[in-house]
Protein backbone atom coordinates (compact mmCIF):
# COMPACT_ATOMS: atom_id res chain seq x y z
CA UNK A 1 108.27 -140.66 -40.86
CA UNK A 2 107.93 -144.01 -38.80
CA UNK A 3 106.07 -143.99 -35.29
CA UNK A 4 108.55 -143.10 -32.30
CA UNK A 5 108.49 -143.49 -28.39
CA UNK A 6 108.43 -140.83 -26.04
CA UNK A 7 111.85 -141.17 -25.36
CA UNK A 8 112.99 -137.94 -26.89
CA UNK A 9 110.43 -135.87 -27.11
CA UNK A 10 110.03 -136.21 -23.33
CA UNK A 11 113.76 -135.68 -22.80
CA UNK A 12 113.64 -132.38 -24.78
CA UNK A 13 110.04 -131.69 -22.55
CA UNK A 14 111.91 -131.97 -19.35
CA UNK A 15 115.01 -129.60 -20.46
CA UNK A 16 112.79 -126.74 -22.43
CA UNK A 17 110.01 -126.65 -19.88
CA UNK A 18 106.78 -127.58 -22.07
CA UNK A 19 104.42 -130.63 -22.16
CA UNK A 20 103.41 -132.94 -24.94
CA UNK A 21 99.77 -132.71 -25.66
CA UNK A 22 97.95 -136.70 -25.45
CA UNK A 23 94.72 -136.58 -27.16
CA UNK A 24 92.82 -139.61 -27.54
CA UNK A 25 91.56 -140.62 -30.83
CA UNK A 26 88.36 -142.88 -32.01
CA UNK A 27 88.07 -142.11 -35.65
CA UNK A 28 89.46 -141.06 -38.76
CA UNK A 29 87.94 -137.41 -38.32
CA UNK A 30 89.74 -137.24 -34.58
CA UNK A 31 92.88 -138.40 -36.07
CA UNK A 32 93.04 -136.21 -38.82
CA UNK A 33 92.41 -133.17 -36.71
CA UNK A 34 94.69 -133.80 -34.32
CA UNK A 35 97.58 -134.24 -36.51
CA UNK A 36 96.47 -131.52 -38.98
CA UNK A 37 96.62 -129.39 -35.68
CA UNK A 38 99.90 -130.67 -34.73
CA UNK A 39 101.84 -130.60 -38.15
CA UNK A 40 101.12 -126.50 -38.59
CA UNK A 41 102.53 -126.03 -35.00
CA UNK A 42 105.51 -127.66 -36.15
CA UNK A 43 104.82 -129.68 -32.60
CA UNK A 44 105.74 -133.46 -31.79
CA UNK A 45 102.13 -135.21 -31.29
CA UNK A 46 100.78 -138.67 -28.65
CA UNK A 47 97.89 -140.24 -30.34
CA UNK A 48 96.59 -142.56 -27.64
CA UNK A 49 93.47 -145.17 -27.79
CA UNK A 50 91.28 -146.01 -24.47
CA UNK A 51 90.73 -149.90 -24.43
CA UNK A 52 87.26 -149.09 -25.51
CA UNK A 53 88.26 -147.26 -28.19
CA UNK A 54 89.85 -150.25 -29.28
CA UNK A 55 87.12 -152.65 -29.33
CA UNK A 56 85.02 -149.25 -31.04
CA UNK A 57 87.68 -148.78 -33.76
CA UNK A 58 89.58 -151.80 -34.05
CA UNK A 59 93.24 -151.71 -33.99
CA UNK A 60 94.10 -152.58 -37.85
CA UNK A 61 91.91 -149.37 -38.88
CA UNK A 62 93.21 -147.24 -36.04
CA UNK A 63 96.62 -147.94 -36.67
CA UNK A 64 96.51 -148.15 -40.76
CA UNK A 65 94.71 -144.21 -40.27
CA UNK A 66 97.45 -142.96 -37.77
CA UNK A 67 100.10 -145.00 -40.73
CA UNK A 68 98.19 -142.44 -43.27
CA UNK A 69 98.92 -139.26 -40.97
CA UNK A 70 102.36 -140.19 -41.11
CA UNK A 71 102.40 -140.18 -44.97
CA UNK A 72 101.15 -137.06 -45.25
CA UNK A 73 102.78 -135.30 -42.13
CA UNK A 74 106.81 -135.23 -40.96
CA UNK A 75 106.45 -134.67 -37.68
CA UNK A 76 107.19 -137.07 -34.26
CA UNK A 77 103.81 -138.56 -33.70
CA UNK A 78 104.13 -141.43 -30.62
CA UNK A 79 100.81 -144.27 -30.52
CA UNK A 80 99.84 -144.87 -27.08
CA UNK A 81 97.67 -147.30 -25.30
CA UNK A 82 95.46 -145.00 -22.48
CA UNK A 83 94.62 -146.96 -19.40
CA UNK A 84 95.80 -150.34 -20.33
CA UNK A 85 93.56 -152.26 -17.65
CA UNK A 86 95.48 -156.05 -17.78
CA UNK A 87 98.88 -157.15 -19.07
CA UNK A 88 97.22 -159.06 -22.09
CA UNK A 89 95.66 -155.31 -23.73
CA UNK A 90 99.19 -154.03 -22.83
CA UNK A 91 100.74 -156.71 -25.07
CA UNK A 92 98.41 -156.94 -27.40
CA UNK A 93 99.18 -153.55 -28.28
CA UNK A 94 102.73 -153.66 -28.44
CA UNK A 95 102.46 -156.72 -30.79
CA UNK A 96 100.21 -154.51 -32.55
CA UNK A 97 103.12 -151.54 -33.22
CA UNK A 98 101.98 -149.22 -30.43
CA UNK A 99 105.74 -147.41 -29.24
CA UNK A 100 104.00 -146.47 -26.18
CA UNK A 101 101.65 -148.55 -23.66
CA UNK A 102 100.14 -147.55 -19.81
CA UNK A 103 99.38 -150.12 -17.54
CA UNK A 104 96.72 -148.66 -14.75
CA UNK A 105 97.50 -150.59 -11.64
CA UNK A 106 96.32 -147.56 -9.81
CA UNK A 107 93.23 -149.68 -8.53
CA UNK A 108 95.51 -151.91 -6.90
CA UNK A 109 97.53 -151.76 -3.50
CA UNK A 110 100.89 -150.87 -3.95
CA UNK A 111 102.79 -154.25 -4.06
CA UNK A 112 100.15 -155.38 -6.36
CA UNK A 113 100.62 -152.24 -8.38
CA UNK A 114 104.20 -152.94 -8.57
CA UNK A 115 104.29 -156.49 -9.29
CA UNK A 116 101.68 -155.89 -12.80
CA UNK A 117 103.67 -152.79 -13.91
CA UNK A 118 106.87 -154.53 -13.81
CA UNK A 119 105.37 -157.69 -15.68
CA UNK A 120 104.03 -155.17 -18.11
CA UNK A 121 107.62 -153.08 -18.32
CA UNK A 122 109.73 -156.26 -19.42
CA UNK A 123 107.66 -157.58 -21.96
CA UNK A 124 107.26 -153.91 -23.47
CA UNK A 125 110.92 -153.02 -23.01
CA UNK A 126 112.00 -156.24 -24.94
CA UNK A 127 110.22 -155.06 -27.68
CA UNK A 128 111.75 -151.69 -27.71
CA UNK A 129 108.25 -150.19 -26.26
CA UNK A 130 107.80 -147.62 -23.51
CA UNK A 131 106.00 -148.18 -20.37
CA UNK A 132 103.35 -145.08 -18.32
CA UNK A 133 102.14 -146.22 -14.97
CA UNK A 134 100.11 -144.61 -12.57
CA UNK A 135 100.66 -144.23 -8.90
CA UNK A 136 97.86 -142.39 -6.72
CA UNK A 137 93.72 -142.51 -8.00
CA UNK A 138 92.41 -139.80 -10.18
CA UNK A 139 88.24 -139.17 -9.46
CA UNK A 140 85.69 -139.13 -12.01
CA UNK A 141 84.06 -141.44 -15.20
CA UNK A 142 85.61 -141.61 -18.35
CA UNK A 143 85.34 -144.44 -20.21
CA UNK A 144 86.31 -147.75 -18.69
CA UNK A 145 87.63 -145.70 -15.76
CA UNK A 146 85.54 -145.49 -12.43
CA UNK A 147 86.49 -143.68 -9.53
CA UNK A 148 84.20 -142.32 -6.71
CA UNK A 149 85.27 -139.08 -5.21
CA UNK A 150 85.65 -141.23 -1.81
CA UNK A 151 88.23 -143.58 -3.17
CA UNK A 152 90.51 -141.07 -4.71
CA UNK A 153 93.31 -140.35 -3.52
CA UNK A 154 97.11 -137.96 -4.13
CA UNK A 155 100.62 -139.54 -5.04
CA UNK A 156 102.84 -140.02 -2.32
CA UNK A 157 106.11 -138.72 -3.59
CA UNK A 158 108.24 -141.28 -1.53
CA UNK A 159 106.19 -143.80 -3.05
CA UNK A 160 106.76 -142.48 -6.31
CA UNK A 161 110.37 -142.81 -6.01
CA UNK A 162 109.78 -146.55 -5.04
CA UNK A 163 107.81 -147.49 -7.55
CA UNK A 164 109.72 -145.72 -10.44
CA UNK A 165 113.04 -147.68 -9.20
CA UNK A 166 111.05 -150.95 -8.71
CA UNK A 167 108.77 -151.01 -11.92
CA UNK A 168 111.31 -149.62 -14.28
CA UNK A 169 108.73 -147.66 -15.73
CA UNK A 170 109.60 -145.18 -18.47
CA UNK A 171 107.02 -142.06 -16.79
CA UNK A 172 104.60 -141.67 -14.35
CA UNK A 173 101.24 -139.95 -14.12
CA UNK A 174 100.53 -139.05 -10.82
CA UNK A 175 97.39 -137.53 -8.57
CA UNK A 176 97.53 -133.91 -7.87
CA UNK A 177 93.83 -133.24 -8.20
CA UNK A 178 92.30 -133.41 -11.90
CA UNK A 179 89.88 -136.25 -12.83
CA UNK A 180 88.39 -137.43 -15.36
CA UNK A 181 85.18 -136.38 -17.57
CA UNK A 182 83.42 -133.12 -17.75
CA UNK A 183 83.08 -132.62 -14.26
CA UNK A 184 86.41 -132.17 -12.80
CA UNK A 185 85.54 -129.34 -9.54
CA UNK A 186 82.93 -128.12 -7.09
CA UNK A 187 84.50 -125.56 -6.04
CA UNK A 188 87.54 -123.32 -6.96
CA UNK A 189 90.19 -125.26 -9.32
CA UNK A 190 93.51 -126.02 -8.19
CA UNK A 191 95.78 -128.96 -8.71
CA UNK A 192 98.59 -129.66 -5.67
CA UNK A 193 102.07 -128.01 -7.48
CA UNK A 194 104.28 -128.90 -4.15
CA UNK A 195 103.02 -132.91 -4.36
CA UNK A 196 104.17 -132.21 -8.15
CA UNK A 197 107.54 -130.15 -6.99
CA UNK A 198 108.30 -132.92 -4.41
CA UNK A 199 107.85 -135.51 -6.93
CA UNK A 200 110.05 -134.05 -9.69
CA UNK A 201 112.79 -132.99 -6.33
CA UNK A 202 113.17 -137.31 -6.14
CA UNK A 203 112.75 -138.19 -9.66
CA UNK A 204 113.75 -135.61 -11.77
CA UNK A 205 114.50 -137.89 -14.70
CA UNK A 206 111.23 -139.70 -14.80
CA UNK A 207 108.54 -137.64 -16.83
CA UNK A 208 105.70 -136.76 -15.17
CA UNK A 209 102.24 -137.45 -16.81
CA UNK A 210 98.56 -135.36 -15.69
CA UNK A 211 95.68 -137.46 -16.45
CA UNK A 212 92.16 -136.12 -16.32
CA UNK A 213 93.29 -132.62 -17.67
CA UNK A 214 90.79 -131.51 -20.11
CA UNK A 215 89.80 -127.86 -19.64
CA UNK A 216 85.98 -128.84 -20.54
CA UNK A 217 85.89 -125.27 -22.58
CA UNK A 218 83.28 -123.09 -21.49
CA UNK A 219 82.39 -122.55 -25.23
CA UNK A 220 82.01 -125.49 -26.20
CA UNK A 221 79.90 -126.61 -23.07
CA UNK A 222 78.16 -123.75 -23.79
CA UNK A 223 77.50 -124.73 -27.39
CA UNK A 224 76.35 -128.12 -26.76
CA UNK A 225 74.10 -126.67 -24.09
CA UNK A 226 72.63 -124.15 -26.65
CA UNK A 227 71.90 -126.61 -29.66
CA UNK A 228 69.92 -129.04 -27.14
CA UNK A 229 72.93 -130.73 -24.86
CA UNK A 230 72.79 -131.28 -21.00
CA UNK A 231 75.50 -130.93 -19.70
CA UNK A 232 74.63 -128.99 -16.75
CA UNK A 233 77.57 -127.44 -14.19
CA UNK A 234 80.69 -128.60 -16.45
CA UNK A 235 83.98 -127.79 -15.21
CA UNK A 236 87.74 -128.26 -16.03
CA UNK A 237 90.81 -127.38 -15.28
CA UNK A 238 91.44 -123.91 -16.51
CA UNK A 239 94.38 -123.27 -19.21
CA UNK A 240 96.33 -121.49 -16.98
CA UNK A 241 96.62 -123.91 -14.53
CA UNK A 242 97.71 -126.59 -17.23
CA UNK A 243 100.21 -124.10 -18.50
CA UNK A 244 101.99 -123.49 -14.91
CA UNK A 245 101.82 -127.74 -14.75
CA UNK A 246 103.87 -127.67 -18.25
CA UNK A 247 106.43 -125.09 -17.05
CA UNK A 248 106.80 -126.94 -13.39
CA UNK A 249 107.58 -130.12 -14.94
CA UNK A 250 104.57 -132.04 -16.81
CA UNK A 251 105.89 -133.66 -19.72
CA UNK A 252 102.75 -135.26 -21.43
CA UNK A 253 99.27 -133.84 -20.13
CA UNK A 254 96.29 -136.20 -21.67
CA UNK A 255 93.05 -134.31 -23.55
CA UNK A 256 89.62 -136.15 -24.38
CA UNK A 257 86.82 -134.55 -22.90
CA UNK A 258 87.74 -131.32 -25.05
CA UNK A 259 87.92 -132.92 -27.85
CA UNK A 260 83.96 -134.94 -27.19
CA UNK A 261 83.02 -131.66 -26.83
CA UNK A 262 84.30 -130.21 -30.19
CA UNK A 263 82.84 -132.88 -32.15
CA UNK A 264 79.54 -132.72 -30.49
CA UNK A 265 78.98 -129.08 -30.56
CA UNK A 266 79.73 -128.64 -34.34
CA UNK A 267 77.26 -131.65 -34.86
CA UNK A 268 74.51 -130.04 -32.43
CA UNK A 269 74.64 -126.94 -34.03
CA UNK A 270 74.69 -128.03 -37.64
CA UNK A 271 71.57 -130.60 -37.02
CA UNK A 272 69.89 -127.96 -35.04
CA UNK A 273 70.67 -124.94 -37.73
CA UNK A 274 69.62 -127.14 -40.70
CA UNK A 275 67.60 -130.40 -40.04
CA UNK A 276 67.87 -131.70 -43.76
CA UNK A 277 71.73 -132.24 -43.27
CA UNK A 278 72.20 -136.18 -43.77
CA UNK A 279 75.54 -136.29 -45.80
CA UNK A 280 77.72 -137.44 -42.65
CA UNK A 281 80.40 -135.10 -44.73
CA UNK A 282 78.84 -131.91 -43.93
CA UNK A 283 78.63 -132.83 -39.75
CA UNK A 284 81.72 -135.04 -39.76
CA UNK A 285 83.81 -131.98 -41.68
CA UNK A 286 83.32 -129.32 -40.00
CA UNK A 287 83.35 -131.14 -36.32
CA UNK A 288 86.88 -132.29 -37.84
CA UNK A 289 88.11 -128.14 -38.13
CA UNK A 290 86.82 -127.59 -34.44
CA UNK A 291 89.22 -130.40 -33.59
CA UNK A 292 91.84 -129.04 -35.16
CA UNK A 293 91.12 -125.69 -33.61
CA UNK A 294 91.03 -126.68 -30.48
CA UNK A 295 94.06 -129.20 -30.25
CA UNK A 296 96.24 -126.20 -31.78
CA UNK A 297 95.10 -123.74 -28.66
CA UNK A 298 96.62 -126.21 -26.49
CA UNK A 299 99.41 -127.33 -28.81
CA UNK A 300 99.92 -123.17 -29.08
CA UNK A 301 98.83 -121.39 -25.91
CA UNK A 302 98.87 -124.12 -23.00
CA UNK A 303 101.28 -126.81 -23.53
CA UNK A 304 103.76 -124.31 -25.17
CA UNK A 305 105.31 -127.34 -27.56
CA UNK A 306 104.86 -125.88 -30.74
CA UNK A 307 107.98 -125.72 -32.92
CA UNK A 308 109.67 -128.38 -30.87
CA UNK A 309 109.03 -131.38 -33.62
């Protein structure tokens, strides 16, 4: 099966009332997890790549692995750029055969914001790709993403409305209170469902996209902790809460932190349980199952899309 956009599978999101799981991939281990994961639940799949990733990975390896997955699997698998941070990474990956590309003008004023997305949309759409913007600042560090608590800020619906009919845009992620990294709350979690109801009352036919979503897994925080990790205090957004956002109209929710915590636990443990490990097989393997584990409990009992491929 070839690479597809999100057209369809966010269509059929919006009218059954689950979201499409976005996990971000660096290697072959990552990739094959996810889509191992994805191809039992019988469950259409985004594999998307940070602009780090791509200078990690390189985009001829990243997408001949994700060309490999779709030898061995038949399911809907879309290739996303995550955070595109200038028109030229946006195009370089749609010369590249990405179907799907976000441009992050979300650090720009609104005008500005508008004016780079729409650049971004028309080159994309004339080469049959799909276009994510964001609209509204998302807190926290993850990769080349930087936001201080201070400077983030929610979605304004109206805007949102604007901006969709402006850009062109083929979905939106929008603010409603996650962030990015492993350290999502202080307090008590909870993301703002009537900015997201407001939102989907103006554009119902845009899909809606929740950024910063990872549920940082107690476990696993728990198991890097316990095999030598510090990561001190870690907290997502619970399962539940993504699961209401899938059923009130999130059509793609986006997962990384989880899955740097999968991989690094299994690793942690197995060099702590037996220090003469040095066969990158026997750490690489089983971090790969703990992958696939976890990106089928979200595929299965949080984003609800499993048998929908």
């Amino acid at each position: 099966m070839a690479l597809v956009t999100t057209k369809e599978m966010f269509k059929k999101s919006m009218e059954e009332h689950f979201a499409i799981g976005a996990f971000n991939v660096n290697n072959m281990e990552i990739i094959q997890g996810i889509v191992d994961a994805a191809a039992e639940e019988k469950s259409p799949v985004i594999l998307q790549c940070s602009s780090s990733a791509l200078k990690y990975a390189r985009i001829p390896y990243l997408r001949k692995m994700i060309e490999a997955a779709l030898e061995e699997h038949d399911i809907p698998i879309a290739l996303h750029l995550d955070h595109g941070p200038d028109f030229e990474t946006c195009k370089l990956c749609v010369d590249n055969g990405f179907t799907s590309v976000m441009f992050d003008g979300s650090k720009y004023d609104f005008e500005e914001n508008i004016r780079l997305t729409k650049e971004v949309v028309d080159y994309a759409h004339a080469h049959g790709v799909v276009v994510e913007a964001e609209l509204g600042k998302l807190a926290g560090v993850e990769d080349d993403v930087n936001v201080s608590e201070n400077d983030a800020m929610y979605t304004d619906p109206i805007q949102a409305k604007e901006f969709v009919e402006r850009t062109g845009c083929d979905s939106l992620a929008i603010a409603i209170g996650t962030s990015h990294g492993a350290y999502k709350f202080k307090g008590e979690p909870r993301l703002r469902f009537d900015i997201l109801a407001k939102v989907k009352e103006l554009i119902p036919n845009t899909p809606i996209v929740l950024h910063g979503a990872s549920t940082v897994i107690p476990e696993l925080v728990e198991m890097c902790n316990k095999y030598g990790g510090n990561i001190p205090g870690a907290k997502g957004v619970p399962d539940e809460i993504l699961h209401e956002a899938s059923l009130k109209g999130v059509s793609k929710i986006n997962v990384d932190t989880d899955l740097r915590l999968a991989m690094t636990a299994e690793i942690r443990k197995i060099f702590a349980e037996d220090p003469s490990v040095f066969d990158p097989r026997k750490y690489l393997g089983v971090a790969r199952d703990q992958i696939k584990a976890t990106v089928q409990h979200k595929i299965r009992d949080v984003f609800g899309s499993s048998n929908k491929a």
